[in-house]
N, C-alpha and C. Protein backbone atom coordinates (compact mmCIF):
# COMPACT_ATOMS: atom_id res chain seq x y z
N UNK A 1 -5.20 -112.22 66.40
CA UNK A 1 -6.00 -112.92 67.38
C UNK A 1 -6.22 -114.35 66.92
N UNK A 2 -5.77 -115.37 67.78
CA UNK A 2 -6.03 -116.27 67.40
C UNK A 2 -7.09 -117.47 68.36
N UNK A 3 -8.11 -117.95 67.80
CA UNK A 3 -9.11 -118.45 68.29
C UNK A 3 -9.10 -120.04 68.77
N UNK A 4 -9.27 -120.44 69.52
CA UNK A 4 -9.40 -122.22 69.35
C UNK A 4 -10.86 -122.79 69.42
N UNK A 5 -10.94 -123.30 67.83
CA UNK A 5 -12.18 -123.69 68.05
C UNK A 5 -12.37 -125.28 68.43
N UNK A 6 -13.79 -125.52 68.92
CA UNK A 6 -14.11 -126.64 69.19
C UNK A 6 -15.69 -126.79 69.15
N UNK A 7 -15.72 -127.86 68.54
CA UNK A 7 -16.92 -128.42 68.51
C UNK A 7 -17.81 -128.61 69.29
N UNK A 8 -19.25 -128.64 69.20
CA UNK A 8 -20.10 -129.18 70.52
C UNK A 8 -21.41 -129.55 70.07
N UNK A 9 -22.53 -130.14 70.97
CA UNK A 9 -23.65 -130.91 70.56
C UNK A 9 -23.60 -131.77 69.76
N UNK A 10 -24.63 -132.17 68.89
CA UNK A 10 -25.10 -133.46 68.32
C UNK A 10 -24.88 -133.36 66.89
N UNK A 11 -24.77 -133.43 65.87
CA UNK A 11 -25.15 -133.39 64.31
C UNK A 11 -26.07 -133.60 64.07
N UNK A 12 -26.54 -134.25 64.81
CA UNK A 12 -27.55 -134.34 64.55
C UNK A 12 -29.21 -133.89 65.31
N UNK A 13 -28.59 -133.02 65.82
CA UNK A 13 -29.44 -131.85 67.21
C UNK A 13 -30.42 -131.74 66.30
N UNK A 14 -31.48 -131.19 67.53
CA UNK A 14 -32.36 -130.10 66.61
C UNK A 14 -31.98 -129.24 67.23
N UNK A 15 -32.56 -128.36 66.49
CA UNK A 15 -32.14 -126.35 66.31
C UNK A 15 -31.46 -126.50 65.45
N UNK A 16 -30.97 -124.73 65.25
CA UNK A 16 -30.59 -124.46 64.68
C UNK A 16 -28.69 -124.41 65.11
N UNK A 17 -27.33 -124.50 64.01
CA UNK A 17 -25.80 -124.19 64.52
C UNK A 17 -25.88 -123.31 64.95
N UNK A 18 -25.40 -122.67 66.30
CA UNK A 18 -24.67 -121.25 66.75
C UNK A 18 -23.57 -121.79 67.21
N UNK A 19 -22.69 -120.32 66.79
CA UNK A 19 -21.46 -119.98 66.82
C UNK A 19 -21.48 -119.11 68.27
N UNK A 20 -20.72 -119.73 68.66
CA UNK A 20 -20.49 -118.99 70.54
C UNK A 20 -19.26 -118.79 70.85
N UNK A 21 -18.38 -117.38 71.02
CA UNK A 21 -17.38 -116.70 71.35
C UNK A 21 -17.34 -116.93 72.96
N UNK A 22 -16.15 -117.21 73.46
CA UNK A 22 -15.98 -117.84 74.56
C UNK A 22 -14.33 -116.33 74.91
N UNK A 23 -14.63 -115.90 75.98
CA UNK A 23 -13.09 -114.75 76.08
C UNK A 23 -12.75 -115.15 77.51
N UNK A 24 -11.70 -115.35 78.01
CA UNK A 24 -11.46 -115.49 79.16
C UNK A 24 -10.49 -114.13 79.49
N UNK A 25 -10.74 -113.36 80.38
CA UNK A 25 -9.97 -112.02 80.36
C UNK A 25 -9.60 -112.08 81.53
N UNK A 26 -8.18 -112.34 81.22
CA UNK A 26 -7.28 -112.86 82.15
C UNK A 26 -5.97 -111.78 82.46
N UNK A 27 -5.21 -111.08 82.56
CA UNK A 27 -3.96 -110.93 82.74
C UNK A 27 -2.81 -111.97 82.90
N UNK A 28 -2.98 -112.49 84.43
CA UNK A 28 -2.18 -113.76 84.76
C UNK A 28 -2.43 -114.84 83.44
N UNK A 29 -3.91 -115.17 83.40
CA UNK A 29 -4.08 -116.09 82.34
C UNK A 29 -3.42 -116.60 81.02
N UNK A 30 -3.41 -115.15 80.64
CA UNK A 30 -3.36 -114.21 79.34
C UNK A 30 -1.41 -114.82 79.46
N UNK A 31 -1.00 -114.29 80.34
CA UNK A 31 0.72 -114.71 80.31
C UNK A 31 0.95 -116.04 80.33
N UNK A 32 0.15 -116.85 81.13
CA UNK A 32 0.75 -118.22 81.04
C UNK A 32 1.18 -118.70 82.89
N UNK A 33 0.45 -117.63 83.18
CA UNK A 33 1.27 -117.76 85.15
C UNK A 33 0.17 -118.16 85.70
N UNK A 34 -1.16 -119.03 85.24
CA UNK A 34 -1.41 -120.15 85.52
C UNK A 34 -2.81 -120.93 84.60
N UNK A 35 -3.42 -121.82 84.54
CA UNK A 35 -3.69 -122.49 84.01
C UNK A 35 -5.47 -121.61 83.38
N UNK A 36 -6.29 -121.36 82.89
CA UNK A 36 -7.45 -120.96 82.69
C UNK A 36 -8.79 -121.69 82.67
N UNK A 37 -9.53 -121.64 83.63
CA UNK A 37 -10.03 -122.66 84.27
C UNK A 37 -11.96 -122.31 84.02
N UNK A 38 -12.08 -120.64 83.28
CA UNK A 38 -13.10 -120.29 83.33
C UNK A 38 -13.34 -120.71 81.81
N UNK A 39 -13.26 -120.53 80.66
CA UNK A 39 -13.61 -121.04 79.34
C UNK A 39 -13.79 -122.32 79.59
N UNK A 40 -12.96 -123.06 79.97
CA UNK A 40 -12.94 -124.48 80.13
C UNK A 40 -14.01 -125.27 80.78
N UNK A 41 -14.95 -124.15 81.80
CA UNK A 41 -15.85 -124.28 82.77
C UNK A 41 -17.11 -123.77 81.90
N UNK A 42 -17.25 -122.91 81.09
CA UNK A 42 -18.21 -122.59 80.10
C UNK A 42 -18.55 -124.11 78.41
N UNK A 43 -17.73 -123.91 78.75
CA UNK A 43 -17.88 -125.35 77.73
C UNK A 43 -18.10 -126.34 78.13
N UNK A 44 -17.49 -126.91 79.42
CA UNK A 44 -18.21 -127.75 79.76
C UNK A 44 -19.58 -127.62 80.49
N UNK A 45 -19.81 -126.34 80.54
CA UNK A 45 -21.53 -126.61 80.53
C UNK A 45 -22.60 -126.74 79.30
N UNK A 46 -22.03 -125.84 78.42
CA UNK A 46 -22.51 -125.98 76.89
C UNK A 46 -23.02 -127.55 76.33
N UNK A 47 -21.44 -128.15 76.44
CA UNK A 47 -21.86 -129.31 75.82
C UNK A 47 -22.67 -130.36 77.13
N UNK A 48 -22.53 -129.56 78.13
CA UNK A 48 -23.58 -130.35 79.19
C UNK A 48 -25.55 -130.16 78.43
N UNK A 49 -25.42 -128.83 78.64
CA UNK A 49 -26.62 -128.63 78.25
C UNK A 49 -27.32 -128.25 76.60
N UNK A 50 -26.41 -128.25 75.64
CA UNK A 50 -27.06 -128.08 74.53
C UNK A 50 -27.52 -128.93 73.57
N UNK A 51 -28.35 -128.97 73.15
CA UNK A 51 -28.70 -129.97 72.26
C UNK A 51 -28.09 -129.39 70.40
N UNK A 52 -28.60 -128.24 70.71
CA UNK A 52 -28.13 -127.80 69.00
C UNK A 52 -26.93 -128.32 68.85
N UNK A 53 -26.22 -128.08 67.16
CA UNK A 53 -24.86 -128.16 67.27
C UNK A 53 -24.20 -126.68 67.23
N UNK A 54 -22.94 -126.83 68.10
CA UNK A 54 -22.34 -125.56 68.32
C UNK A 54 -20.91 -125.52 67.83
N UNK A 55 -20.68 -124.45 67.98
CA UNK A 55 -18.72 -124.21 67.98
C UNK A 55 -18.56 -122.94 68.66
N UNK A 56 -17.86 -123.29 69.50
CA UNK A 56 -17.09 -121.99 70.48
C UNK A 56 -15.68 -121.66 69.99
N UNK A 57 -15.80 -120.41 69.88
CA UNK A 57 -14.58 -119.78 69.48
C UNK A 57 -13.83 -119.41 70.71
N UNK A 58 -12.76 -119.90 70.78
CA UNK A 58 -12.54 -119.59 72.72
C UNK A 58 -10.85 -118.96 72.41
N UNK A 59 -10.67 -117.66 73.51
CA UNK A 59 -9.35 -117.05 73.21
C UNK A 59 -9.17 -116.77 74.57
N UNK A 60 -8.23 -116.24 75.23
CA UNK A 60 -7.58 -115.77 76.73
C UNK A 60 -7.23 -114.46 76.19
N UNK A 61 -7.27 -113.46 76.70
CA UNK A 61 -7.01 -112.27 76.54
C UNK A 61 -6.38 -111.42 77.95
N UNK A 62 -5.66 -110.22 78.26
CA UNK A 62 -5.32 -109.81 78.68
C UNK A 62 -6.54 -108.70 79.37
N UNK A 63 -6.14 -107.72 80.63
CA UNK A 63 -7.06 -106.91 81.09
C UNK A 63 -7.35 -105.36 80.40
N UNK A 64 -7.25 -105.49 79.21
CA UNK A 64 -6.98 -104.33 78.14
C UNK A 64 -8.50 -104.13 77.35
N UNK A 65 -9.18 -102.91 77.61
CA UNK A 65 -10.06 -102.41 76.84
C UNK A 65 -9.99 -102.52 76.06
N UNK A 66 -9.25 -102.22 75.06
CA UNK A 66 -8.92 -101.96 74.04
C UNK A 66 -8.57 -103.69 73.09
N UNK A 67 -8.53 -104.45 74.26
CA UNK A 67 -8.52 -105.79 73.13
C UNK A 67 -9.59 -106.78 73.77
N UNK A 68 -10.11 -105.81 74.85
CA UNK A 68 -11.33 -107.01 75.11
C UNK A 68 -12.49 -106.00 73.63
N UNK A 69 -12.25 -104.88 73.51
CA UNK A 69 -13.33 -104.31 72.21
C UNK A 69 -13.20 -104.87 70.98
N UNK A 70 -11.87 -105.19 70.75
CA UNK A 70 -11.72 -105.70 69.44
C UNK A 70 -12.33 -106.91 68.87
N UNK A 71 -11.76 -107.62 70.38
CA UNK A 71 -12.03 -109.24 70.46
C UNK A 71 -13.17 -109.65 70.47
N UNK A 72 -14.25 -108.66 70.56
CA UNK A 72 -15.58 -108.39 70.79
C UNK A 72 -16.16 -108.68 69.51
N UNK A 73 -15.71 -107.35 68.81
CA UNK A 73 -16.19 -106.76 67.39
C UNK A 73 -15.81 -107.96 66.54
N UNK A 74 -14.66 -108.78 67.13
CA UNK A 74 -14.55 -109.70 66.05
C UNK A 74 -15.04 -111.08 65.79
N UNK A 75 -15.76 -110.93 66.95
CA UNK A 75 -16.55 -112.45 66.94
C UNK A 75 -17.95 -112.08 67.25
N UNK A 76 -18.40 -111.06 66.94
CA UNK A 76 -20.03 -110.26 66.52
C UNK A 76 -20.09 -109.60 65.37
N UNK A 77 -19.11 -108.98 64.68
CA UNK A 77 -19.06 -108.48 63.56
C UNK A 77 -18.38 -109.45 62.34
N UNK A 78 -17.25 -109.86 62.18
CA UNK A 78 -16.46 -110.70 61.47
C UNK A 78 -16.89 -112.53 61.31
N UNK A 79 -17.17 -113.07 62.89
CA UNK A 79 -17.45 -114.53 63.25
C UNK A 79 -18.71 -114.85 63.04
N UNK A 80 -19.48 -113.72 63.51
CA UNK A 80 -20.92 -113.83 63.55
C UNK A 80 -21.37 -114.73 64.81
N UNK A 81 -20.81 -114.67 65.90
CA UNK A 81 -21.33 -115.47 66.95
C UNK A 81 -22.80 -114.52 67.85
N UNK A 82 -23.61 -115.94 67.70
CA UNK A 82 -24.77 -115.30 68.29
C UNK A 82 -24.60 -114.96 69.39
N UNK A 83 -23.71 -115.90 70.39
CA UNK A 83 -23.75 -115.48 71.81
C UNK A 83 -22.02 -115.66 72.15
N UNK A 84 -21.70 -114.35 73.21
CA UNK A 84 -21.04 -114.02 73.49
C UNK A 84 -20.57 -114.06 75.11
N UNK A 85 -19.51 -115.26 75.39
CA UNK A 85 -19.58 -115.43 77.09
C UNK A 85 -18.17 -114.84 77.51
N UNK A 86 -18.33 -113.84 78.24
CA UNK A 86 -16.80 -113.34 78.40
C UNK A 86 -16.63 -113.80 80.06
N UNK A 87 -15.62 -114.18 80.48
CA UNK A 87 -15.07 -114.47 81.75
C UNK A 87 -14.08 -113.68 82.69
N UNK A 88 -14.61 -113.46 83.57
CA UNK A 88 -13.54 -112.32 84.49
C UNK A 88 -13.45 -110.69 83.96
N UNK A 89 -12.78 -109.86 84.61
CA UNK A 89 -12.78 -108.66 84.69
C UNK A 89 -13.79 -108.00 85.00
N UNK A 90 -14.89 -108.59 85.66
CA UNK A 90 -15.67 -107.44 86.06
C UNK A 90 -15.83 -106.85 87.56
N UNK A 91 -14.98 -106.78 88.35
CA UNK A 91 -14.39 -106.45 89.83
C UNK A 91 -14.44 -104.92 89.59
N UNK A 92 -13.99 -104.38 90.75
CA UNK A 92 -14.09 -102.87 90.64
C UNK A 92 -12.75 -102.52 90.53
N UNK A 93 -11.68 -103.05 90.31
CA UNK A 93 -10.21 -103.00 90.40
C UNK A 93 -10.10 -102.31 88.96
N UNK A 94 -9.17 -101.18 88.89
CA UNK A 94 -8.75 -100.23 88.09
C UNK A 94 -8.71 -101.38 86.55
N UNK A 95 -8.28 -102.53 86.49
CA UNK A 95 -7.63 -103.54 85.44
C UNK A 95 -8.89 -104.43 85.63
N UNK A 96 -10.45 -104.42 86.14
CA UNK A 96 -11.28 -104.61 85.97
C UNK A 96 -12.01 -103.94 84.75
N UNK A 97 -12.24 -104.20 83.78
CA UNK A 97 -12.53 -103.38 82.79
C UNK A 97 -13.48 -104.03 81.55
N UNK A 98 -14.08 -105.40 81.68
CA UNK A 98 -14.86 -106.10 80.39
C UNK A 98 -15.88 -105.03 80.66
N UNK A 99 -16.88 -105.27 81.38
CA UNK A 99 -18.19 -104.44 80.97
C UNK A 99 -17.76 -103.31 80.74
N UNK A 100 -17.26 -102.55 80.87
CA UNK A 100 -16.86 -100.91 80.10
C UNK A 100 -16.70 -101.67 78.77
N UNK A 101 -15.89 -102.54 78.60
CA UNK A 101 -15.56 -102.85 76.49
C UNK A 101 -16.80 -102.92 76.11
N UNK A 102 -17.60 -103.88 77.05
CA UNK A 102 -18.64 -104.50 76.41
C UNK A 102 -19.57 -103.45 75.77
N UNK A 103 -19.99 -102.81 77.20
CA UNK A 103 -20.79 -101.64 76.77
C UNK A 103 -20.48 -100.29 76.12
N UNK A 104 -19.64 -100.29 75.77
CA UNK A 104 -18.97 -99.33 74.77
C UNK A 104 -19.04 -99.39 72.82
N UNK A 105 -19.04 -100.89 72.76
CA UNK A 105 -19.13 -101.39 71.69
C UNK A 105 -20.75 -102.04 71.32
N UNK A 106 -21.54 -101.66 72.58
CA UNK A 106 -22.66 -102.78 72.14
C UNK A 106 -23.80 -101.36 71.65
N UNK A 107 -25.01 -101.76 71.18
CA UNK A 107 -26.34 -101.35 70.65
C UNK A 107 -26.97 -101.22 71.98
N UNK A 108 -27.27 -101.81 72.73
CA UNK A 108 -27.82 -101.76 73.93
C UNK A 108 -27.74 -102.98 75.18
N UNK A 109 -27.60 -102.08 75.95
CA UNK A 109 -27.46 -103.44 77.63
C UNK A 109 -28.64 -103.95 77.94
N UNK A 110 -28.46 -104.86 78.63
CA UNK A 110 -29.51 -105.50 79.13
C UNK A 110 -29.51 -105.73 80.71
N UNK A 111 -29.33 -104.69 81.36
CA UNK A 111 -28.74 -104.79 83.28
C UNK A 111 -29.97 -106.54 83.99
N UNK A 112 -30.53 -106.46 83.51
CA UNK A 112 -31.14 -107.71 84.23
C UNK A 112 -30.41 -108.67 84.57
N UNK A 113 -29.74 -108.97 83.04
CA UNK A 113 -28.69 -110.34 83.16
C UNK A 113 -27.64 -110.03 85.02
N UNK A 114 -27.24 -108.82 84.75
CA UNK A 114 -26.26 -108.05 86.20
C UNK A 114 -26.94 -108.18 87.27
N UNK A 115 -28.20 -108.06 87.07
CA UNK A 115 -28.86 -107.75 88.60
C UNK A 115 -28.91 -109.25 88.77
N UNK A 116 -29.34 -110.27 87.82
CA UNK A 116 -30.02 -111.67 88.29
C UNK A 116 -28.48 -112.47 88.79
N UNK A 117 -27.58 -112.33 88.17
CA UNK A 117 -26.15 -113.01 88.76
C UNK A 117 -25.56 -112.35 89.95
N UNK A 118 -25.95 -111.00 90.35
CA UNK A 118 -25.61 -110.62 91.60
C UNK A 118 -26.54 -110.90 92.56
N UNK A 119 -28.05 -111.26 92.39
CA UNK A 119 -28.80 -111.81 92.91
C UNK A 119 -27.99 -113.03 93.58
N UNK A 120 -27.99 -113.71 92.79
CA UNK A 120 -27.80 -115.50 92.56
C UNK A 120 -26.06 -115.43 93.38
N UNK A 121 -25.10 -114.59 93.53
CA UNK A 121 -23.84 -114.76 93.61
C UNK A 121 -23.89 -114.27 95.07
N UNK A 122 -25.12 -113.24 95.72
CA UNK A 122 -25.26 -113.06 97.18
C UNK A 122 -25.65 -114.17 97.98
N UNK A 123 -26.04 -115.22 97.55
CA UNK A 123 -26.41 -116.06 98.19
C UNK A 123 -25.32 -116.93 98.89
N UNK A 124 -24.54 -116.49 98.04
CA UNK A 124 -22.63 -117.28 98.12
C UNK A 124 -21.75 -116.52 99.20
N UNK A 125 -21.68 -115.41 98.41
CA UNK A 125 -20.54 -114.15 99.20
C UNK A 125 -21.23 -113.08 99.28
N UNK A 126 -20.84 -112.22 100.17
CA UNK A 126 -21.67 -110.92 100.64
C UNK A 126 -20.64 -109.97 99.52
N UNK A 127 -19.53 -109.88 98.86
CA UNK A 127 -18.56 -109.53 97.98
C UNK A 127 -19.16 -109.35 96.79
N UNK A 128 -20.15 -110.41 96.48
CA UNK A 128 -21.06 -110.01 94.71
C UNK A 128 -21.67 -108.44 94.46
N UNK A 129 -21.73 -107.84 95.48
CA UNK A 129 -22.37 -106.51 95.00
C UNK A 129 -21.31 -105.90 94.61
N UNK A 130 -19.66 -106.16 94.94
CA UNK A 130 -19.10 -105.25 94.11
C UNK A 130 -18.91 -105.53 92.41
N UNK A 131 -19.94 -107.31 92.22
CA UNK A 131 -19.28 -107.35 90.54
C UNK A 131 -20.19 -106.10 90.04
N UNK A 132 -19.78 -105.87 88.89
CA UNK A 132 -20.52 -105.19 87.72
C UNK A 132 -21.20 -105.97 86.30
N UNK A 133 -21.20 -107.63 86.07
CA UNK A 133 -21.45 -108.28 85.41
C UNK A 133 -22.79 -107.71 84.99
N UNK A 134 -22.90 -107.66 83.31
CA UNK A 134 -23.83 -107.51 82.77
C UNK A 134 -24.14 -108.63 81.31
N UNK A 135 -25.19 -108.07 81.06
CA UNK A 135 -25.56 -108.24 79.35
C UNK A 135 -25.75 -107.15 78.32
N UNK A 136 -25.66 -107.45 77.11
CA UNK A 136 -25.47 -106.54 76.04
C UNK A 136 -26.02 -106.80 74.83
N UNK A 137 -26.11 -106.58 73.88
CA UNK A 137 -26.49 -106.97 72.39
C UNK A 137 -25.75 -106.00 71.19
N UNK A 138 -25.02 -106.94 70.75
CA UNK A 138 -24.41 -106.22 69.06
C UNK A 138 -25.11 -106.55 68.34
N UNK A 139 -25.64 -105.85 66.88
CA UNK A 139 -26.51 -106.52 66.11
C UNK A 139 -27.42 -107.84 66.49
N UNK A 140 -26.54 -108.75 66.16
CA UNK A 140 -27.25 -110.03 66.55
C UNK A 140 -26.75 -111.29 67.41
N UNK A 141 -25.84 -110.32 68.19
CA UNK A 141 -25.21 -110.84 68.99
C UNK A 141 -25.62 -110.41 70.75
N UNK A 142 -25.50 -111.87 71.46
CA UNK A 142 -25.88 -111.06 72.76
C UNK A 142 -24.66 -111.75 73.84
N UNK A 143 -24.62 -110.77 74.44
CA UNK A 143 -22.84 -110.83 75.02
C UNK A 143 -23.20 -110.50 76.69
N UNK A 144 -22.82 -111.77 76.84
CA UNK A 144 -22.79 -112.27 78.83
C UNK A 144 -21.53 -112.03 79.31
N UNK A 145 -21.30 -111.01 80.47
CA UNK A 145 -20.07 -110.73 80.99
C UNK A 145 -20.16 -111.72 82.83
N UNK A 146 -19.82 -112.81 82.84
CA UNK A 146 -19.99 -113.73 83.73
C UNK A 146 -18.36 -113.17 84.81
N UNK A 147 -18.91 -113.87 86.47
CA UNK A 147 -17.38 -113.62 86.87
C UNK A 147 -16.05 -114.27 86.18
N UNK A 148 -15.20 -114.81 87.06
CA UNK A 148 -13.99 -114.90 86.52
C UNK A 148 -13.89 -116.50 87.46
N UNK A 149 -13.99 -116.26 88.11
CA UNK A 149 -14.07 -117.39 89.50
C UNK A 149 -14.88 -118.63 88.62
N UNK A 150 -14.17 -120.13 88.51
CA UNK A 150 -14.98 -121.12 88.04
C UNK A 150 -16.11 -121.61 88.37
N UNK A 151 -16.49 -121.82 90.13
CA UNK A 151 -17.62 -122.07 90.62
C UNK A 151 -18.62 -120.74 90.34
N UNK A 152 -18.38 -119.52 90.47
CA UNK A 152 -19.17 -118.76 90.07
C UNK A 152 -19.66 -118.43 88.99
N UNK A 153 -18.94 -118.98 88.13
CA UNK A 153 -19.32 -119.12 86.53
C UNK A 153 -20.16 -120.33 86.44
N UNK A 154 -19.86 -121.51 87.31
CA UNK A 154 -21.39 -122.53 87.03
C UNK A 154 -22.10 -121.79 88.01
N UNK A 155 -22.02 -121.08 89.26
CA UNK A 155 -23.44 -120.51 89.82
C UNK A 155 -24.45 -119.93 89.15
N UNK A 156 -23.87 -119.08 88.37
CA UNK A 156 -24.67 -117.76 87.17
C UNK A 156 -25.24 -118.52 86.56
N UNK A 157 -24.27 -118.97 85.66
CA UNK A 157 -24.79 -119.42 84.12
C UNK A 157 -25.96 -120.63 84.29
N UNK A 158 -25.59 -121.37 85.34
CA UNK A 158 -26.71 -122.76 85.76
C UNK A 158 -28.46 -121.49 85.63
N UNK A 159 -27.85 -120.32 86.22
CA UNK A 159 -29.89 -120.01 86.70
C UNK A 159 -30.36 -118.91 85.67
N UNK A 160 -29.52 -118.30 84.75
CA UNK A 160 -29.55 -116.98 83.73
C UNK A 160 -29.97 -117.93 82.44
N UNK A 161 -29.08 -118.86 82.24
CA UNK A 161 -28.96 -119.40 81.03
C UNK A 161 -30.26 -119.82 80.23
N UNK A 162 -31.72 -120.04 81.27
CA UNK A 162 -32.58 -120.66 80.89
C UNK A 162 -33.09 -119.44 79.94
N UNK A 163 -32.68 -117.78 80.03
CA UNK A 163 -33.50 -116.95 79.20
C UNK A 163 -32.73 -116.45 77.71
N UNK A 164 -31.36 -117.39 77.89
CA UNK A 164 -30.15 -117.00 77.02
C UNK A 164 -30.94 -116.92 75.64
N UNK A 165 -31.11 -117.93 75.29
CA UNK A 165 -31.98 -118.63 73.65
C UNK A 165 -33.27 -118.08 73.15
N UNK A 166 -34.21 -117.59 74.21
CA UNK A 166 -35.07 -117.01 73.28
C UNK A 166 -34.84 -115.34 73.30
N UNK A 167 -33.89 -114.76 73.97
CA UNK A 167 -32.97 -113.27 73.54
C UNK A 167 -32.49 -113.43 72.26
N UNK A 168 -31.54 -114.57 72.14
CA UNK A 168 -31.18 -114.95 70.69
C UNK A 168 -32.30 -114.56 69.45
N UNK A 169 -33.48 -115.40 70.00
CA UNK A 169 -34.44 -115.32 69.15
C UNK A 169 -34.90 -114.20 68.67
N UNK A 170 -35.15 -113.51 69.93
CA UNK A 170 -35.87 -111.76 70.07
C UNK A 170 -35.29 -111.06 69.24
N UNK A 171 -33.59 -111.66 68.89
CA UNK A 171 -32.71 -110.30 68.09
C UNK A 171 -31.96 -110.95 66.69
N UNK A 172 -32.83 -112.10 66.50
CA UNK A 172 -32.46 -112.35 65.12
C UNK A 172 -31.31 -113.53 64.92
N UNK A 173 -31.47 -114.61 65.93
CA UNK A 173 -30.33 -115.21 65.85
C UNK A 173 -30.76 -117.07 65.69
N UNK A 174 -30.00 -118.03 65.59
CA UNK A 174 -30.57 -119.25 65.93
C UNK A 174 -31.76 -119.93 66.68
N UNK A 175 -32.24 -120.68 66.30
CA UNK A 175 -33.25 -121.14 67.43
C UNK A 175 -32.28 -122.35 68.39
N UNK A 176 -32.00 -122.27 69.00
CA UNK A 176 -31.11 -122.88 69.86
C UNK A 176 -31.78 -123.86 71.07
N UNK A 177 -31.64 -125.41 70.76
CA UNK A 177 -32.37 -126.05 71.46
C UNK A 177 -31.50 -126.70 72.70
N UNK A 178 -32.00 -126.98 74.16
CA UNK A 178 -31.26 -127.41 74.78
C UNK A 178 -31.85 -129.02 75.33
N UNK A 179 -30.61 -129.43 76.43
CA UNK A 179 -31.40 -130.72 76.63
C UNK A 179 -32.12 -130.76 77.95
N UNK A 180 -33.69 -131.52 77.70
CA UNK A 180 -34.40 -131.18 78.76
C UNK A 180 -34.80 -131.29 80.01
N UNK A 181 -33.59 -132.57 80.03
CA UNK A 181 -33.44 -133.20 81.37
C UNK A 181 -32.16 -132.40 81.61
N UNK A 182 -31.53 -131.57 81.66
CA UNK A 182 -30.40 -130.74 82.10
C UNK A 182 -30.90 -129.46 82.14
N UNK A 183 -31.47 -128.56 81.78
CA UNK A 183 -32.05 -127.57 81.55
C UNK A 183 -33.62 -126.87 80.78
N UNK A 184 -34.27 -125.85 81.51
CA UNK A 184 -35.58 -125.64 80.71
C UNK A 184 -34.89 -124.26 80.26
N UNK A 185 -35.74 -124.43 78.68
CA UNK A 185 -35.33 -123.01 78.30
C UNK A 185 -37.08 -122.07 78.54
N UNK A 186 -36.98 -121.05 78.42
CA UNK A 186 -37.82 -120.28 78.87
C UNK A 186 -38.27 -120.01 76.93
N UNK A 187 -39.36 -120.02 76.59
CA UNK A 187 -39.86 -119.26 75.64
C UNK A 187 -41.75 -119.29 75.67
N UNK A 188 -42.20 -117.81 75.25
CA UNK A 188 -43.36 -117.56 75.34
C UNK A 188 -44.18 -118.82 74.86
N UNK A 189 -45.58 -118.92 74.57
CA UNK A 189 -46.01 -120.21 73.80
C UNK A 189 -46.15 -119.97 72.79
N UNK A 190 -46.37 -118.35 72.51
CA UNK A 190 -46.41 -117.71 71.16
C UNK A 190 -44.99 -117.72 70.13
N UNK A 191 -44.00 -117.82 70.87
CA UNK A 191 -42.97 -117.65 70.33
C UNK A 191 -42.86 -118.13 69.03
N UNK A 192 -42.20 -117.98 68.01
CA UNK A 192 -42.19 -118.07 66.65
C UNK A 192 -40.78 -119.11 66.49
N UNK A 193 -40.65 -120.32 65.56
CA UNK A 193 -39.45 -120.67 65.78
C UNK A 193 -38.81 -120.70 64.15
């Protein structure tokens, strides 16, 4: 498996570095029969909105259980990425298959993240109730299964994202600061940093 990393935020940010696994689960993608437009669309919101400094580990993968699990385990277990954004496969189509990896390999789901992007994606297409997009947590990793579709990947992530960072927090991970004229992050007042 090979990863492309890239840099993001400030050096001089505050927060704390996270490491962010980026999967685009593609088939077509995955071959080269056309261009991948959803990682590319996750990063450029990242470095839209983060202030910390980051690095995304970003790979294209095929519609295979079996290597969206691996690809999983290896950038939550091996990489240590706090957060985990996977792209596409979650349709009801037989070769629809991330959230089964996801949740197969994870400690526990988090269906809110699913319900709030099918919320947010009805407002678009009457078609969002068939995604299955969820959230998850490995150890200390928390893993967003977003659509596949580029505009729908800034629909989600623009209105979910504000609770991304203090989950991080909740399960042991970076304090992750964003910027505040682009985004509010949500944390208690109690919160601990």
């Amino acid at each position: 498996m090979k990863f492309y990393i890239n840099n993001g935020g400030r050096k001089s940010g505050i927060g704390e570095h996270v490491d962010i696994g980026i999967i685009t689960v593609s088939d077509r993608a995955y071959k080269g029969e056309y261009v991948d437009k959803g990682g590319p669309k996750v990063i450029d919101f990242l470095n839209e909105v983060l202030h910390s400094e980051w690095t995304s580990h970003s790979i294209i993968i095929p519609d295979e259980k079996v290597e969206i699990e691996k690809c999983l385990i290896k950038l939550t277990d091996e990489i240590k990425c706090s957060l985990i954004i996977t792209t596409g496969g979650t349709g009801p189509t037989k070769r629809d298959v991330t959230p089964d990896a996801t949740i197969s390999i994870c400690d526990k789901e988090l269906p809110g993240f699913g319900e709030l992007m099918r919320k947010i994606s009805l407002k678009y297409v009457p078609t969002a109730i068939l995604s299955r997009q969820t959230g998850a947590i490995r150890g200390n990793s928390l893993i967003i299964n977003l659509p596949g579709q580029p505009k729908a990947i800034r629909e989600t992530i623009d209105e979910i994202f504000s609770a991304i960072p203090y989950c991080i927090d909740l399960i042991g991970g970076p304090y992750i600061e964003a910027k505040e004229e682009k985004i509010s992050i949500f944390r208690p007042k109690n919160a601990k940093r």
